[in-house]
PDB file of N, CA and C in Angstrom:
ATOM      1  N   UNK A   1       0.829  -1.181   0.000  1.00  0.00           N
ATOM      2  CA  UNK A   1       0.000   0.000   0.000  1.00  0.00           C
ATOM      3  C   UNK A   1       0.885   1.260   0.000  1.00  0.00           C
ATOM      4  N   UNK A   2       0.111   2.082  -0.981  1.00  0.00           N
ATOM      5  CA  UNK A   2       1.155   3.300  -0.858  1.00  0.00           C
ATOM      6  C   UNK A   2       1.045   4.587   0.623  1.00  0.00           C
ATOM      7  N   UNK A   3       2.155   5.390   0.565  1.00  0.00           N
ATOM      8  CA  UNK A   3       2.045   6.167   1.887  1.00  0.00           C
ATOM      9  C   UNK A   3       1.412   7.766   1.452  1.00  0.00           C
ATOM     10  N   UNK A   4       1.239   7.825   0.039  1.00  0.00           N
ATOM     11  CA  UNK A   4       1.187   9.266  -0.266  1.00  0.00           C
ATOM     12  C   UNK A   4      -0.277   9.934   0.104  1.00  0.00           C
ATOM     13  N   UNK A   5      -1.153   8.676   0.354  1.00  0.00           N
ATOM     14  CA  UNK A   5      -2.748   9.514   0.987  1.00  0.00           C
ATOM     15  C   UNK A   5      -2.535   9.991   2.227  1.00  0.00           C
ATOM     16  N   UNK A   6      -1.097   9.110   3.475  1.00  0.00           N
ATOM     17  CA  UNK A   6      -1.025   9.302   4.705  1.00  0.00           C
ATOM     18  C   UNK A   6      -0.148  10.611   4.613  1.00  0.00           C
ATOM     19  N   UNK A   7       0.772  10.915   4.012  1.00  0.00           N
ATOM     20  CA  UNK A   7       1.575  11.860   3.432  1.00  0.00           C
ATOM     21  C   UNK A   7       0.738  13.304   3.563  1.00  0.00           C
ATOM     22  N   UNK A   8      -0.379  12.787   2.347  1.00  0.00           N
ATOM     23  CA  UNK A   8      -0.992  14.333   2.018  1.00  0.00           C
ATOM     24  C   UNK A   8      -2.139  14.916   3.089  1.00  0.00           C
ATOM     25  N   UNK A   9      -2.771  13.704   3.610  1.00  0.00           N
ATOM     26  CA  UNK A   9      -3.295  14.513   4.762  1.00  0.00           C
ATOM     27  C   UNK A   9      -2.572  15.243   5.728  1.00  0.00           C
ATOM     28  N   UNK A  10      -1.325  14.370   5.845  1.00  0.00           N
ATOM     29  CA  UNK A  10      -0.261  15.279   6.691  1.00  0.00           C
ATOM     30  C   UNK A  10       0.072  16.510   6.593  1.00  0.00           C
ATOM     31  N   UNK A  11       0.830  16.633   5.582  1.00  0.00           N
ATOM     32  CA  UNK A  11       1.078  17.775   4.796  1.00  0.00           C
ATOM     33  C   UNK A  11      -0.541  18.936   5.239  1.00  0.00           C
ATOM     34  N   UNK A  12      -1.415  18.543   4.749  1.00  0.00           N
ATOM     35  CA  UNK A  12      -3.252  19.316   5.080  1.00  0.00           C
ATOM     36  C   UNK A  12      -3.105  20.139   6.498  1.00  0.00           C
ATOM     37  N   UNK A  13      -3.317  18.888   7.375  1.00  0.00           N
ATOM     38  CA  UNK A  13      -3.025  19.384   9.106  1.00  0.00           C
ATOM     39  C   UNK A  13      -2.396  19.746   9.241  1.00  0.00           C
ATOM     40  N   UNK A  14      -1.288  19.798   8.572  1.00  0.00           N
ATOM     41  CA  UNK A  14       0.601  21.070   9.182  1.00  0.00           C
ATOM     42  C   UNK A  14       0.354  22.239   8.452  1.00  0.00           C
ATOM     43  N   UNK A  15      -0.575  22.342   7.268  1.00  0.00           N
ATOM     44  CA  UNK A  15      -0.886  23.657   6.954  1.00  0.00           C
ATOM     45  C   UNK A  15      -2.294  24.149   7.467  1.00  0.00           C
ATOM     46  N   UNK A  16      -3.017  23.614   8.093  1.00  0.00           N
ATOM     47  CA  UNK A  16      -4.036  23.888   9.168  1.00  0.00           C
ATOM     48  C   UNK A  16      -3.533  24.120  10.069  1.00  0.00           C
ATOM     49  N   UNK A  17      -3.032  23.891  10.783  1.00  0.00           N
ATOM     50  CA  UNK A  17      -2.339  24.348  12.281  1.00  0.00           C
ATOM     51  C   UNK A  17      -1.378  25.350  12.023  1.00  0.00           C
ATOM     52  N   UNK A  18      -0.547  25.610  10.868  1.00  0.00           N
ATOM     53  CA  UNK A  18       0.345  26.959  10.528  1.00  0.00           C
ATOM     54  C   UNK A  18      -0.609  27.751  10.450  1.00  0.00           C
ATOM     55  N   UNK A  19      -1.449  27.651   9.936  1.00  0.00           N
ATOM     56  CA  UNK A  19      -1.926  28.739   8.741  1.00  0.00           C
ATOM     57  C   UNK A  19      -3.664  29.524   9.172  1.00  0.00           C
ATOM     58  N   UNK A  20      -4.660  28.516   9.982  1.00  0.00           N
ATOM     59  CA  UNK A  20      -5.728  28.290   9.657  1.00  0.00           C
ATOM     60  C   UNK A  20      -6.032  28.808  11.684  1.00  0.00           C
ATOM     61  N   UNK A  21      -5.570  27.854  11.949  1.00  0.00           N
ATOM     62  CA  UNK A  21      -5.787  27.985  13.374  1.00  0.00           C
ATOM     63  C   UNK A  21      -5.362  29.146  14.135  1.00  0.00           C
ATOM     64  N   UNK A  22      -4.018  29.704  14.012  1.00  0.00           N
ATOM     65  CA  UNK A  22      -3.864  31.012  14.526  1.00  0.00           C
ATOM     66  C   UNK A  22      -4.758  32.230  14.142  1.00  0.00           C
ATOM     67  N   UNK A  23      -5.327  31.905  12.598  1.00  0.00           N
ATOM     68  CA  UNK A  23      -6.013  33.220  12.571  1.00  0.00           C
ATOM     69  C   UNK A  23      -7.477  32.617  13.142  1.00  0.00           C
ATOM     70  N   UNK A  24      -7.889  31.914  13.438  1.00  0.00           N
ATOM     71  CA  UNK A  24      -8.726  31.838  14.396  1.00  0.00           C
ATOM     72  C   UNK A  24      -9.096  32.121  15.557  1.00  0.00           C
ATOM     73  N   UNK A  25      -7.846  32.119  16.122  1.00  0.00           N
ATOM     74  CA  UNK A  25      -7.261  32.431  17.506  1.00  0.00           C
ATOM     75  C   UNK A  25      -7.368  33.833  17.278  1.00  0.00           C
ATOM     76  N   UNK A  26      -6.486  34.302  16.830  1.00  0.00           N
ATOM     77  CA  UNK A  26      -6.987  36.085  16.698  1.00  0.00           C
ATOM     78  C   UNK A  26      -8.171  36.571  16.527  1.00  0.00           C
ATOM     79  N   UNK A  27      -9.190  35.944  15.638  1.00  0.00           N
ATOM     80  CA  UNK A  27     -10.400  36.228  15.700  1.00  0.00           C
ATOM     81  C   UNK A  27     -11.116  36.084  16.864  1.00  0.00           C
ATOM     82  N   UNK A  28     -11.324  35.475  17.656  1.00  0.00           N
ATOM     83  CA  UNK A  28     -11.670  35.037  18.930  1.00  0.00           C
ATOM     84  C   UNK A  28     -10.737  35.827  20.005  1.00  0.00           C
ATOM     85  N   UNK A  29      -9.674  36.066  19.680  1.00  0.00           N
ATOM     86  CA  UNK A  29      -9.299  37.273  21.143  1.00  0.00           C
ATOM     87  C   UNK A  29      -9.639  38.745  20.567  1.00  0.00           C
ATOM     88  N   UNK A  30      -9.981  39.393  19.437  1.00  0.00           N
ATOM     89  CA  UNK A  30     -10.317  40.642  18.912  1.00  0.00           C
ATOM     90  C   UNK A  30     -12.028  40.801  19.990  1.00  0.00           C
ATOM     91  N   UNK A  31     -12.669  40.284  19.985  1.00  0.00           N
ATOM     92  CA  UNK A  31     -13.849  40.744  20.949  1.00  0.00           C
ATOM     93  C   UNK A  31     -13.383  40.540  22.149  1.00  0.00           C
ATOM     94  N   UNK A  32     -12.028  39.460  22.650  1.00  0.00           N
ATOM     95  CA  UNK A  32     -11.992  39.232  23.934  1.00  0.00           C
ATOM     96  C   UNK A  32     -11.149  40.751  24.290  1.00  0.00           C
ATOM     97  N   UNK A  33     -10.439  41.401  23.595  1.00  0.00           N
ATOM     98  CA  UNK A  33      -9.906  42.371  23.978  1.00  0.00           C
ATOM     99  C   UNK A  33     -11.002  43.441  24.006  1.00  0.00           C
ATOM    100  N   UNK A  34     -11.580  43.707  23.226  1.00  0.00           N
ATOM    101  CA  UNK A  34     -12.673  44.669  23.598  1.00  0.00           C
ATOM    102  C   UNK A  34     -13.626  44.702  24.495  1.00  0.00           C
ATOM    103  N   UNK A  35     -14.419  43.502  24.975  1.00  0.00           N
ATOM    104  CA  UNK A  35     -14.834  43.228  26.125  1.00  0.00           C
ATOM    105  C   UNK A  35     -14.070  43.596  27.585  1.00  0.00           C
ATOM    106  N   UNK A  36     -12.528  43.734  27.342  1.00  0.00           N
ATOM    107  CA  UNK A  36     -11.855  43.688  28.169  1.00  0.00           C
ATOM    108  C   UNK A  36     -11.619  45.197  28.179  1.00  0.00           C
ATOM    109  N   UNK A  37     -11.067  45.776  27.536  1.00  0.00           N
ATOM    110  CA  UNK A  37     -11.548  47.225  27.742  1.00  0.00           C
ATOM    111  C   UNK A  37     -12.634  47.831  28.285  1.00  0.00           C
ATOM    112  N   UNK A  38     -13.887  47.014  27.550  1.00  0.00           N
ATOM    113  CA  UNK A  38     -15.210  47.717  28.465  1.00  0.00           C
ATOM    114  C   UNK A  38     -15.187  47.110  29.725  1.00  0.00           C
ATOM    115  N   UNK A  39     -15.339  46.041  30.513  1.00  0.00           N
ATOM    116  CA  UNK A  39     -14.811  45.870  31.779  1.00  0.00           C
ATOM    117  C   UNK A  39     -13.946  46.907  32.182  1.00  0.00           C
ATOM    118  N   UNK A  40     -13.035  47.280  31.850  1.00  0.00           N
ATOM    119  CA  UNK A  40     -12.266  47.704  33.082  1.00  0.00           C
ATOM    120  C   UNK A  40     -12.399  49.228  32.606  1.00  0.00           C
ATOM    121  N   UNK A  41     -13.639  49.783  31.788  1.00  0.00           N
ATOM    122  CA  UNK A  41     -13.888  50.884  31.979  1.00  0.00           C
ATOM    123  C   UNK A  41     -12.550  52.170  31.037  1.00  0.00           C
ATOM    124  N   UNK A  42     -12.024  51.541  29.864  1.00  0.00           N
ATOM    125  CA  UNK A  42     -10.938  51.885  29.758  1.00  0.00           C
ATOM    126  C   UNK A  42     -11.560  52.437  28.233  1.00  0.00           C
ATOM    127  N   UNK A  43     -12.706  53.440  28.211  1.00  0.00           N
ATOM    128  CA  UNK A  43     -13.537  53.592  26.796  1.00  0.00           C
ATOM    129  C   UNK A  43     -13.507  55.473  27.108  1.00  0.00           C
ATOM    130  N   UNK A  44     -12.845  55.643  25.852  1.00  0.00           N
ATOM    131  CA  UNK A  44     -12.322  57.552  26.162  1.00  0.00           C
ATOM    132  C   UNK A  44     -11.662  58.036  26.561  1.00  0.00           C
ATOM    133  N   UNK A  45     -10.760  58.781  26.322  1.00  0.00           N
ATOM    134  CA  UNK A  45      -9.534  59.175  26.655  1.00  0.00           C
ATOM    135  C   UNK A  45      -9.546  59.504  28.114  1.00  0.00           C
ATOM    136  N   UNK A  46     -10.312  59.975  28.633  1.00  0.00           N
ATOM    137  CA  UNK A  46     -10.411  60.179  30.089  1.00  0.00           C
ATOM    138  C   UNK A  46     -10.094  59.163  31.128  1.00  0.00           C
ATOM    139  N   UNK A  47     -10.942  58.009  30.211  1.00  0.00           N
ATOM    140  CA  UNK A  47     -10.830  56.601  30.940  1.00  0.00           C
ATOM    141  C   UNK A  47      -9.761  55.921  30.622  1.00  0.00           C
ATOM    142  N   UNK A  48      -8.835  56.054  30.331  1.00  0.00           N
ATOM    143  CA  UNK A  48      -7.721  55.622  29.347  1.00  0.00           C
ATOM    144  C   UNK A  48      -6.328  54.689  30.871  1.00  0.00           C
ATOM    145  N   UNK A  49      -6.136  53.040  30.213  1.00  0.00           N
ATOM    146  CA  UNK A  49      -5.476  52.823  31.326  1.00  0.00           C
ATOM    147  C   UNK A  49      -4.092  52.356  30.380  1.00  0.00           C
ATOM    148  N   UNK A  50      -3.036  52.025  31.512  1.00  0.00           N
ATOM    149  CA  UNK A  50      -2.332  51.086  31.224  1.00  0.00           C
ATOM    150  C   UNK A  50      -2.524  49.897  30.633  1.00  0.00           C
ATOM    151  N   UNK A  51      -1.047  49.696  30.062  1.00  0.00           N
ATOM    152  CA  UNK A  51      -0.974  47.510  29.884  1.00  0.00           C
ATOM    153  C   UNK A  51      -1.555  47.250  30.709  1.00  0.00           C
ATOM    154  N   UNK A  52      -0.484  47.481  31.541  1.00  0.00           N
ATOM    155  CA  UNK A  52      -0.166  46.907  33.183  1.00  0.00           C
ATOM    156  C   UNK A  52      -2.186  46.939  33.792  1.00  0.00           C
ATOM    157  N   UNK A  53      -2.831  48.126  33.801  1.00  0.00           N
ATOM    158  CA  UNK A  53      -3.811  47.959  34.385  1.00  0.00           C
ATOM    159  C   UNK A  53      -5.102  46.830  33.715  1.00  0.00           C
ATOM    160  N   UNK A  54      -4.990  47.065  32.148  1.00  0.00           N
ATOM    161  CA  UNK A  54      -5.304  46.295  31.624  1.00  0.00           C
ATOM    162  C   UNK A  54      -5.250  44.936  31.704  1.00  0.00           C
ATOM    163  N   UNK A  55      -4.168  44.044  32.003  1.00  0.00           N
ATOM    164  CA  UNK A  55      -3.546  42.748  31.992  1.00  0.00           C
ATOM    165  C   UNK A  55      -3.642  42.439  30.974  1.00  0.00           C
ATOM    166  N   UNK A  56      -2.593  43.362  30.162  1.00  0.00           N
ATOM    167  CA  UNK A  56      -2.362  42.699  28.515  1.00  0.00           C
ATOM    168  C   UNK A  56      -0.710  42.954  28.555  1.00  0.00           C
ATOM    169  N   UNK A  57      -0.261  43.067  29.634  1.00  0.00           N
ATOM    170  CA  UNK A  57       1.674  43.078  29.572  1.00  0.00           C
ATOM    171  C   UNK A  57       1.665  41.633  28.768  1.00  0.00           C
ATOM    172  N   UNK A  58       3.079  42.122  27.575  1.00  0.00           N
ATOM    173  CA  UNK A  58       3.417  41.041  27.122  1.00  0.00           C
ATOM    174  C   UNK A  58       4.272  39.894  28.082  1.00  0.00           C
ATOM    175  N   UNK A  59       4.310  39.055  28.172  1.00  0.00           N
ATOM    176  CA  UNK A  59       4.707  37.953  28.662  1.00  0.00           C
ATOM    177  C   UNK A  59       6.625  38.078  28.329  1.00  0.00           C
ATOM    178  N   UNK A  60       7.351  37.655  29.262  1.00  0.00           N
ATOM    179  CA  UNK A  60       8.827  37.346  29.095  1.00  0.00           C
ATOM    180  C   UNK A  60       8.865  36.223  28.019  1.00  0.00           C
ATOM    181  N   UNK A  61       9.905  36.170  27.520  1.00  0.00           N
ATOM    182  CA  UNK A  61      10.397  35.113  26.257  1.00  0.00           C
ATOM    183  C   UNK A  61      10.232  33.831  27.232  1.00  0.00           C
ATOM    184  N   UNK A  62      10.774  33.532  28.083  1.00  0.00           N
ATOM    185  CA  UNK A  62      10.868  32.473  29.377  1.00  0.00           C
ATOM    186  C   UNK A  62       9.118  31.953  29.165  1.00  0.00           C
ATOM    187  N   UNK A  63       8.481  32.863  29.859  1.00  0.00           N
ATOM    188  CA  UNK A  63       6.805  32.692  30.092  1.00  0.00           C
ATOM    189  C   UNK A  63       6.314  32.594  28.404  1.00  0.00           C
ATOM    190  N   UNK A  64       6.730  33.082  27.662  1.00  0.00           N
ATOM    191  CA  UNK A  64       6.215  32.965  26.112  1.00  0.00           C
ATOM    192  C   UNK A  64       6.282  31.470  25.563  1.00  0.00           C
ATOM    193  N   UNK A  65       7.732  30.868  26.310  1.00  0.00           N
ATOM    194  CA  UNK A  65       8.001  29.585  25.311  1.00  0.00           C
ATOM    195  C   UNK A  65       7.450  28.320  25.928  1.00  0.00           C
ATOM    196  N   UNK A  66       6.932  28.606  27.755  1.00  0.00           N
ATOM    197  CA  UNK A  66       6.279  27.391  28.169  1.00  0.00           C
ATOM    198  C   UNK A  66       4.653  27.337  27.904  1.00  0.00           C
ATOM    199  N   UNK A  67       4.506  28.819  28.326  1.00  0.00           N
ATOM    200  CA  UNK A  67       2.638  28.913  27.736  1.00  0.00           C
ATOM    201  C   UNK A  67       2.394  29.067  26.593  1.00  0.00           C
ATOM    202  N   UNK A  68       2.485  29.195  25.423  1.00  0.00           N
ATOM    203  CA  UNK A  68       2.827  29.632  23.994  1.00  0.00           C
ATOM    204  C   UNK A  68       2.421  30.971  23.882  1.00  0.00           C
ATOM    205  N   UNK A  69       2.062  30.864  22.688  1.00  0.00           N
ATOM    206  CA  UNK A  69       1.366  32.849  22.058  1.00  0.00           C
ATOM    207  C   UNK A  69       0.228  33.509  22.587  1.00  0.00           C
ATOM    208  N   UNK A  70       0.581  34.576  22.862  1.00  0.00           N
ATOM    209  CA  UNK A  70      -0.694  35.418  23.846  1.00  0.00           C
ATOM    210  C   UNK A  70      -1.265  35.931  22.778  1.00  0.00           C
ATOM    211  N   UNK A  71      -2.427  35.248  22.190  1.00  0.00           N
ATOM    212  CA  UNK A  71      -2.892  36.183  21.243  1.00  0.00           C
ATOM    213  C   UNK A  71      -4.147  37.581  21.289  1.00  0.00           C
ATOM    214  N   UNK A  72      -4.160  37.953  22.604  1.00  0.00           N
ATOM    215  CA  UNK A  72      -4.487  38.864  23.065  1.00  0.00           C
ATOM    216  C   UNK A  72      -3.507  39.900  22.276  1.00  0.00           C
ATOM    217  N   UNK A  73      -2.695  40.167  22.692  1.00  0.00           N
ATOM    218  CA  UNK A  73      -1.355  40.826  22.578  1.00  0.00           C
ATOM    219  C   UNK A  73      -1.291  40.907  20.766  1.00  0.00           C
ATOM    220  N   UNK A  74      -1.861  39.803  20.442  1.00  0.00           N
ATOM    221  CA  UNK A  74      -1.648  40.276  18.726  1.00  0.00           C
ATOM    222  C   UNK A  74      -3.079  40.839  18.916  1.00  0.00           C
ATOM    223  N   UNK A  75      -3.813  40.991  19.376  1.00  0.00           N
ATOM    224  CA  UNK A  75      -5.351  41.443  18.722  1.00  0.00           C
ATOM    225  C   UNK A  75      -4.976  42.872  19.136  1.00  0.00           C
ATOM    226  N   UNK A  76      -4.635  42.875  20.253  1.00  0.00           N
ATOM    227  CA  UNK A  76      -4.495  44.296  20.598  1.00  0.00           C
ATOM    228  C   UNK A  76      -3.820  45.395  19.315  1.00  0.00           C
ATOM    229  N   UNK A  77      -2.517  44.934  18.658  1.00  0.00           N
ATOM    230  CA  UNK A  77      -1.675  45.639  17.701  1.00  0.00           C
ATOM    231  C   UNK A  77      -2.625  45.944  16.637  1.00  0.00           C
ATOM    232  N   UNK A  78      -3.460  44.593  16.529  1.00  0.00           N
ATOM    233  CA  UNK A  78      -4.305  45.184  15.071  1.00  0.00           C
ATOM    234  C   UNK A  78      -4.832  45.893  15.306  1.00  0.00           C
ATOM    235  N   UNK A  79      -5.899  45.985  16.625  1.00  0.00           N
ATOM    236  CA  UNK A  79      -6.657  47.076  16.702  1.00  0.00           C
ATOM    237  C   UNK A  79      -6.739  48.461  16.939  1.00  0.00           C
ATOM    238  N   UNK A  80      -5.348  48.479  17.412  1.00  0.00           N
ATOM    239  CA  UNK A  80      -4.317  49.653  17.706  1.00  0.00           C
ATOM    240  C   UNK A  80      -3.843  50.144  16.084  1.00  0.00           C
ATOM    241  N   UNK A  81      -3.387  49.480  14.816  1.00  0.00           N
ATOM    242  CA  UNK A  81      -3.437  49.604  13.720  1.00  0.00           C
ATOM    243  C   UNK A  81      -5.009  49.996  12.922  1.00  0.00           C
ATOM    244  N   UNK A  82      -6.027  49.450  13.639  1.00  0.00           N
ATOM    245  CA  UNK A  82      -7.125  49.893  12.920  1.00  0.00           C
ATOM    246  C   UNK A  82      -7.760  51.409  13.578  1.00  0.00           C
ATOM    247  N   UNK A  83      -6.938  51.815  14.988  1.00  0.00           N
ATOM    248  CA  UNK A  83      -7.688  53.034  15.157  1.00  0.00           C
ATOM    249  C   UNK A  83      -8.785  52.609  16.367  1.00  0.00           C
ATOM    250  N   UNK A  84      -8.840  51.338  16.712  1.00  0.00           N
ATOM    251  CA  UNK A  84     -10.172  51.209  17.349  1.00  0.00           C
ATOM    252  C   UNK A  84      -9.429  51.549  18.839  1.00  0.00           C
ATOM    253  N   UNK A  85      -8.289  51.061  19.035  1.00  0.00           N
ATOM    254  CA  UNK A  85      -7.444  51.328  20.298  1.00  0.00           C
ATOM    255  C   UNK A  85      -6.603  52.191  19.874  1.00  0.00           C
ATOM    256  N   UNK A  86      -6.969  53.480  21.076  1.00  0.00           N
ATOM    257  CA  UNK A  86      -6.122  54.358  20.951  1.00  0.00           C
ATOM    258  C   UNK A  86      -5.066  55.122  21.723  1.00  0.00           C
ATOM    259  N   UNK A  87      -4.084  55.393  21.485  1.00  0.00           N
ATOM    260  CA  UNK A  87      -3.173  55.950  23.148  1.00  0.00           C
ATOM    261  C   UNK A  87      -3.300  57.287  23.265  1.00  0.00           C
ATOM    262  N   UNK A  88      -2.923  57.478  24.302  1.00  0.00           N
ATOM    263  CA  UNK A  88      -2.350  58.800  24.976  1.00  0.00           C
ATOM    264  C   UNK A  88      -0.770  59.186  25.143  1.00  0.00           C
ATOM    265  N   UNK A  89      -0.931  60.598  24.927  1.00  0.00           N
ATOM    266  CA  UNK A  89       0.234  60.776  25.423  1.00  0.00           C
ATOM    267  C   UNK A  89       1.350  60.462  25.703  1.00  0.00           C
ATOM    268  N   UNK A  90       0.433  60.020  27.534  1.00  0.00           N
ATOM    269  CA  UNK A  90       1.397  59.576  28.636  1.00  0.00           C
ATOM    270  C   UNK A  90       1.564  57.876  28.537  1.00  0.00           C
ATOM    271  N   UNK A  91       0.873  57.545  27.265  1.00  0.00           N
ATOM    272  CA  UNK A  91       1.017  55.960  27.122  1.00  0.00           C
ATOM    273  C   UNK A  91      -0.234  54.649  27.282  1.00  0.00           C
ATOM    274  N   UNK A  92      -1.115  55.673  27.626  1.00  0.00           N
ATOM    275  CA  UNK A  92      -2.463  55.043  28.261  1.00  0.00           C
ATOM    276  C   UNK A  92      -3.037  54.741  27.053  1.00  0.00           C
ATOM    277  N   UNK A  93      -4.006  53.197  27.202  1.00  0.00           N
ATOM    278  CA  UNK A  93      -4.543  53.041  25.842  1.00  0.00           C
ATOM    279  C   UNK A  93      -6.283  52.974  26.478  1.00  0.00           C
ATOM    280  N   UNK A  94      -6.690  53.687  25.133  1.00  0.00           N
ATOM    281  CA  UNK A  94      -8.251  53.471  25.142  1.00  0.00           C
ATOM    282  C   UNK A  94      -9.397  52.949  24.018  1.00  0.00           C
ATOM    283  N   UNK A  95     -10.623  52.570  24.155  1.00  0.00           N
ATOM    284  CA  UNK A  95     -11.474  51.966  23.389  1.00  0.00           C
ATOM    285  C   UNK A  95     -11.856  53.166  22.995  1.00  0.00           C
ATOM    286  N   UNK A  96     -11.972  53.471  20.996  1.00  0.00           N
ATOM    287  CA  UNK A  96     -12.937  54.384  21.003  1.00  0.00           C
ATOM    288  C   UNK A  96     -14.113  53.822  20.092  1.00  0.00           C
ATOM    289  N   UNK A  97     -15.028  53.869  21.126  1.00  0.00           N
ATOM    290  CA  UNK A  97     -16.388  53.186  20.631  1.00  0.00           C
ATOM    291  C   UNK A  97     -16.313  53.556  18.829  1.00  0.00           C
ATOM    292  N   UNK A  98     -16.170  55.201  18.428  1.00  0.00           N
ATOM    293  CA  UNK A  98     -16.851  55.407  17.635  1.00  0.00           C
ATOM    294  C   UNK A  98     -15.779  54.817  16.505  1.00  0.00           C
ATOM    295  N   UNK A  99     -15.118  54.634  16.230  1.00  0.00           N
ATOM    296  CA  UNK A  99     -13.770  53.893  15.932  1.00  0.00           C
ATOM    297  C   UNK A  99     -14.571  52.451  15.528  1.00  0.00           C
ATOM    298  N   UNK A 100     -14.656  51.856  16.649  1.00  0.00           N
ATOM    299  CA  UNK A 100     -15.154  50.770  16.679  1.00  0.00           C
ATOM    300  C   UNK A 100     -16.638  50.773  16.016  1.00  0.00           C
ATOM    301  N   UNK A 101     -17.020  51.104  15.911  1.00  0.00           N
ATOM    302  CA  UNK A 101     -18.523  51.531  15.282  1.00  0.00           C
ATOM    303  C   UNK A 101     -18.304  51.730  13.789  1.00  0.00           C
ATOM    304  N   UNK A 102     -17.552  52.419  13.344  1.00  0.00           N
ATOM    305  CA  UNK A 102     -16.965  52.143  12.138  1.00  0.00           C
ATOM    306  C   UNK A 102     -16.068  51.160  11.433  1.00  0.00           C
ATOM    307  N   UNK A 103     -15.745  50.312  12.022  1.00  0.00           N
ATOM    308  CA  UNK A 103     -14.462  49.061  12.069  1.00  0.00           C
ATOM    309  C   UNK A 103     -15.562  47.628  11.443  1.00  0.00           C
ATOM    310  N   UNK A 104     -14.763  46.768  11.156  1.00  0.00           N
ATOM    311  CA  UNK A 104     -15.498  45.758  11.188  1.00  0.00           C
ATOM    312  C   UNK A 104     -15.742  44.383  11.854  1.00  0.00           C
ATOM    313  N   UNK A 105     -15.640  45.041  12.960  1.00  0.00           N
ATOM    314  CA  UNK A 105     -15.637  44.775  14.500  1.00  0.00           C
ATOM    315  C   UNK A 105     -16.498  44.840  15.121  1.00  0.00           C
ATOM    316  N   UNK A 106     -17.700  46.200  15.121  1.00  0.00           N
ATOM    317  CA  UNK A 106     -18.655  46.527  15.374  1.00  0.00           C
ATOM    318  C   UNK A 106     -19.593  45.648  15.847  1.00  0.00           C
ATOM    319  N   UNK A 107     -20.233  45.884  17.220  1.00  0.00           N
ATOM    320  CA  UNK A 107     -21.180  45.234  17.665  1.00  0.00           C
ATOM    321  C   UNK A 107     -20.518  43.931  18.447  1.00  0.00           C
ATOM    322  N   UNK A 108     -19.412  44.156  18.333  1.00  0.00           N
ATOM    323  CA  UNK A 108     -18.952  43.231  19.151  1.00  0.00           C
ATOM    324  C   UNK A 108     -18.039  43.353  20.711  1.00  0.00           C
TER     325      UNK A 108
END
């Protein structure tokens, strides 16, 4: 019997798990980060917190390589790239609803 059907499914699942599954994962922490902003009240510049208050500090390389990828931490950059998270100044980041209301994110 040949090995190339056991082969190519292989090959399938190693490009599902590269490729398929992480952006899943990001999809699924993009509302968890926004939820998490509205919890902790961190919507308008006024309200505007830290990482640190947030609990979105990135993780040490040490803590990165036994727990794997915080993909919080990537949702955050995009959304920080889309405008929906925004900083201050002094470093403080905030939700801006209306941002988000325009995004395609919305409602979530």
């Amino acid at each position: 019997m040949s090995d190339t059907p056991t082969l190519v499914i292989l090959v399938v699942l190693l490009l599902l798990a590269m490729f398929v599954l992480p952006q899943l994962r990001l999809r699924m922490a993009i509302p968890s980060v926004i939820r998490l902003f509205r919890q902790r009240n961190a919507v308008g510049i006024k309200n505007a917190k830290t990482v640190e208050e947030l609990g979105l500090k990135p993780k040490s390389i040490a803590q990165a390589i036994f727990s794997g990828r915080n993909y919080k931490i990537t949702a955050l950059q995009v959304l920080k790239n889309a405008n929906v998270i925004q900083g201050t100044e002094d470093g403080k980041l905030y939700l801006s609803e209306e941002n988000l209301s325009n995004s395609k994110w919305k409602g979530r």
